[in-house]
C-alpha atoms as a PDB file:
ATOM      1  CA  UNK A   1      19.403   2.801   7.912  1.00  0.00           C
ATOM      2  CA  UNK A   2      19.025   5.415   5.399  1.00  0.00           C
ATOM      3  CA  UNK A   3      15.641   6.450   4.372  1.00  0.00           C
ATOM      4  CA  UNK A   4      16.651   5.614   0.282  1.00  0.00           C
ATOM      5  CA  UNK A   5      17.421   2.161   1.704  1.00  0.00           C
ATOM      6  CA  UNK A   6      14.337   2.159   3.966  1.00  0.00           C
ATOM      7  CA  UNK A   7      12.108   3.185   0.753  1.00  0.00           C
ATOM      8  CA  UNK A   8      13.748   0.933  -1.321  1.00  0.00           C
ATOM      9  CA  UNK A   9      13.204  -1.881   0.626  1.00  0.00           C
ATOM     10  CA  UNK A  10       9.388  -1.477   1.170  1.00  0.00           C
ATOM     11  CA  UNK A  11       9.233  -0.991  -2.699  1.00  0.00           C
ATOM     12  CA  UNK A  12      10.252  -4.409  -2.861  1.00  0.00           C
ATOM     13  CA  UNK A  13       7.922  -5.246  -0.091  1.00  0.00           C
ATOM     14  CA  UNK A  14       4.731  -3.829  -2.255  1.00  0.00           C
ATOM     15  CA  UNK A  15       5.917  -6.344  -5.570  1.00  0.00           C
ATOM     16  CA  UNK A  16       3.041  -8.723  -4.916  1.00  0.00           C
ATOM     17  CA  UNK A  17       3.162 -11.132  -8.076  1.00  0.00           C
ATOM     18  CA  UNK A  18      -0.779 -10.278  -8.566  1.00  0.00           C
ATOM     19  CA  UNK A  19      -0.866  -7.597 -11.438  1.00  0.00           C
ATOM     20  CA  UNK A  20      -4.330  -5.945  -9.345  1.00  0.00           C
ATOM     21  CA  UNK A  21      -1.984  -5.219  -6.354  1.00  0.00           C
ATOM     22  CA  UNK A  22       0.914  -4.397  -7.931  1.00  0.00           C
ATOM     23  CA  UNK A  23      -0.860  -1.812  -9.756  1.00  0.00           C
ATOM     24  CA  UNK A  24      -1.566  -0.021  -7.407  1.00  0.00           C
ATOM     25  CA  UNK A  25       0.843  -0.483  -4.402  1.00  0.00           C
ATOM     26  CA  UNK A  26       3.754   0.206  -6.223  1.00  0.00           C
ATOM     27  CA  UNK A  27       2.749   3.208  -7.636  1.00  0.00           C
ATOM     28  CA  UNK A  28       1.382   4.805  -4.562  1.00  0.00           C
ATOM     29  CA  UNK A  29       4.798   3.560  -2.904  1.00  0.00           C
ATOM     30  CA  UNK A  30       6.964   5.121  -5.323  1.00  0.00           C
ATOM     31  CA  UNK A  31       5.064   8.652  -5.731  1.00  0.00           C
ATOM     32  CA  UNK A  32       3.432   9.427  -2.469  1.00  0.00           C
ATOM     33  CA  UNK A  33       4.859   7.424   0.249  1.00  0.00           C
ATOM     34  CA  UNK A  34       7.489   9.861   1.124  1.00  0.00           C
ATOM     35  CA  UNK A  35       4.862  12.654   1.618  1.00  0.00           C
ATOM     36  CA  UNK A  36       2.911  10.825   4.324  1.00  0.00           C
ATOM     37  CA  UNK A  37       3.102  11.815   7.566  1.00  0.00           C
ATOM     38  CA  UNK A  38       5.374   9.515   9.784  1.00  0.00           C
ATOM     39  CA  UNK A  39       2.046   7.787  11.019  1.00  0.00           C
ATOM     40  CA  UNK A  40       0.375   6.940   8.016  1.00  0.00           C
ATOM     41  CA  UNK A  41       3.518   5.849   6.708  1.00  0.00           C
ATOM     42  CA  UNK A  42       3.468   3.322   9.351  1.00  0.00           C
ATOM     43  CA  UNK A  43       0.336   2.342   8.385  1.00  0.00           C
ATOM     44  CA  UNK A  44       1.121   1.902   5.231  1.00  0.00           C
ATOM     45  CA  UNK A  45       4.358  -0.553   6.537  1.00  0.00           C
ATOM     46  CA  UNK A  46       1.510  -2.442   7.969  1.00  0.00           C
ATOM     47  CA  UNK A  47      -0.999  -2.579   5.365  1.00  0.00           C
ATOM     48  CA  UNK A  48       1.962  -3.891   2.773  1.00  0.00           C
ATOM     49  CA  UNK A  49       2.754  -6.622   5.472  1.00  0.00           C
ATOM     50  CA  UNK A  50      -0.737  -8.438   5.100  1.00  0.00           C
ATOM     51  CA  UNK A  51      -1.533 -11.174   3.149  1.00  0.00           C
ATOM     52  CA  UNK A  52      -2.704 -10.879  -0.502  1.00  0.00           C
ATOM     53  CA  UNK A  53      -5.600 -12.497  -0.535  1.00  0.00           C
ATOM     54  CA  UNK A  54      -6.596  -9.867   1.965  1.00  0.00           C
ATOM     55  CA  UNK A  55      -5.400  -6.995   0.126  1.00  0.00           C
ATOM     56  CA  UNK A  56      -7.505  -7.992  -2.733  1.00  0.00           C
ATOM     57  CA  UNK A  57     -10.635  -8.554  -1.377  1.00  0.00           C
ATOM     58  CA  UNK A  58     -10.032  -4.572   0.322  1.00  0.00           C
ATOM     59  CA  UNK A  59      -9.018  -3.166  -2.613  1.00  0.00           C
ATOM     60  CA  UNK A  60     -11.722  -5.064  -4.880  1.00  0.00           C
ATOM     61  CA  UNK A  61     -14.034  -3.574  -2.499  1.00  0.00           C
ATOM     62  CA  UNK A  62     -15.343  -7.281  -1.728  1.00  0.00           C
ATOM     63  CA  UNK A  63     -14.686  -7.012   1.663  1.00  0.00           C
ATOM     64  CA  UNK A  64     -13.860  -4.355   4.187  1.00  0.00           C
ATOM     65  CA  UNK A  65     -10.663  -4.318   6.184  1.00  0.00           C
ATOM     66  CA  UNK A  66     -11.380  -4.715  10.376  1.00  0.00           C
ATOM     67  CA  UNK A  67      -8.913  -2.551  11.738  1.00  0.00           C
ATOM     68  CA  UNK A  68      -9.818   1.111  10.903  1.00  0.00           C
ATOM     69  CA  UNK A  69      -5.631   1.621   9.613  1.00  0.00           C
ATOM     70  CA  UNK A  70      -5.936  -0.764   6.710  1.00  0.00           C
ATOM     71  CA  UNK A  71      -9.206   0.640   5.155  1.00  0.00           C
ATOM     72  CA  UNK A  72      -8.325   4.290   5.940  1.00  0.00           C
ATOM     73  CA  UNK A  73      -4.851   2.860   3.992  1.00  0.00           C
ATOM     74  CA  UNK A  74      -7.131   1.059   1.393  1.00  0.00           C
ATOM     75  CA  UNK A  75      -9.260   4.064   0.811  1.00  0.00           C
ATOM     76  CA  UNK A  76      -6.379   6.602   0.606  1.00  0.00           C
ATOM     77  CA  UNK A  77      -4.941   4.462  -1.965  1.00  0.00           C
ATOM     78  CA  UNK A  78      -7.712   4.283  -4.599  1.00  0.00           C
ATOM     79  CA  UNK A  79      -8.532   7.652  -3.848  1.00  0.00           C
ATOM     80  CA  UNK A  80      -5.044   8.851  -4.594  1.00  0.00           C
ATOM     81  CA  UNK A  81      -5.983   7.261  -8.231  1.00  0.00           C
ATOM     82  CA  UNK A  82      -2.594   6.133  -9.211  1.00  0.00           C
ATOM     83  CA  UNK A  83      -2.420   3.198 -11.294  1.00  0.00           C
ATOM     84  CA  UNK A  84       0.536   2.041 -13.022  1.00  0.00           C
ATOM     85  CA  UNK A  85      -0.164  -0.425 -16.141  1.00  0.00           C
END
């Protein structure tokens, strides 16, 4: 498959239906995803692909992710600072 189609696709994958994690996955999907390194775009494929309740709790800094890919993932995306309102 084509990387447009590939891209595409995990946009749709990052549309949560929670405003807090749509905020700031989308974004970060749509403006830096393609500039990631092949493995931390995997990680990022596997970040996306946990549950929200999860993702919230990381990203709310309530709770800290246990494998060392999601929270580098977490922290890379609230470092990167892009929030779409």
């Amino acid at each position: 498959m084509s990387e447009n189609f590939e891209h595409k696709r995990l946009m749709w994958h990052c549309r949560r239906g929670m405003l807090e994690l749509d905020v700031l996955l989308l974004p970060f999907c749509r403006e830096m995803y393609l500039t990631l390194s092949a493995e931390d775009q995997a990680k990022f494929v596997d970040l996306v692909a946990c549950e929200d309740p999860d993702l919230f709790g990381w990203f709310m800094q309530q709770s800290v992710a246990e494998d060392p890919n999601h929270a580098y993932m977490v922290d890379m995306i609230l470092k990167a600072g892009i929030i779409n309102i």
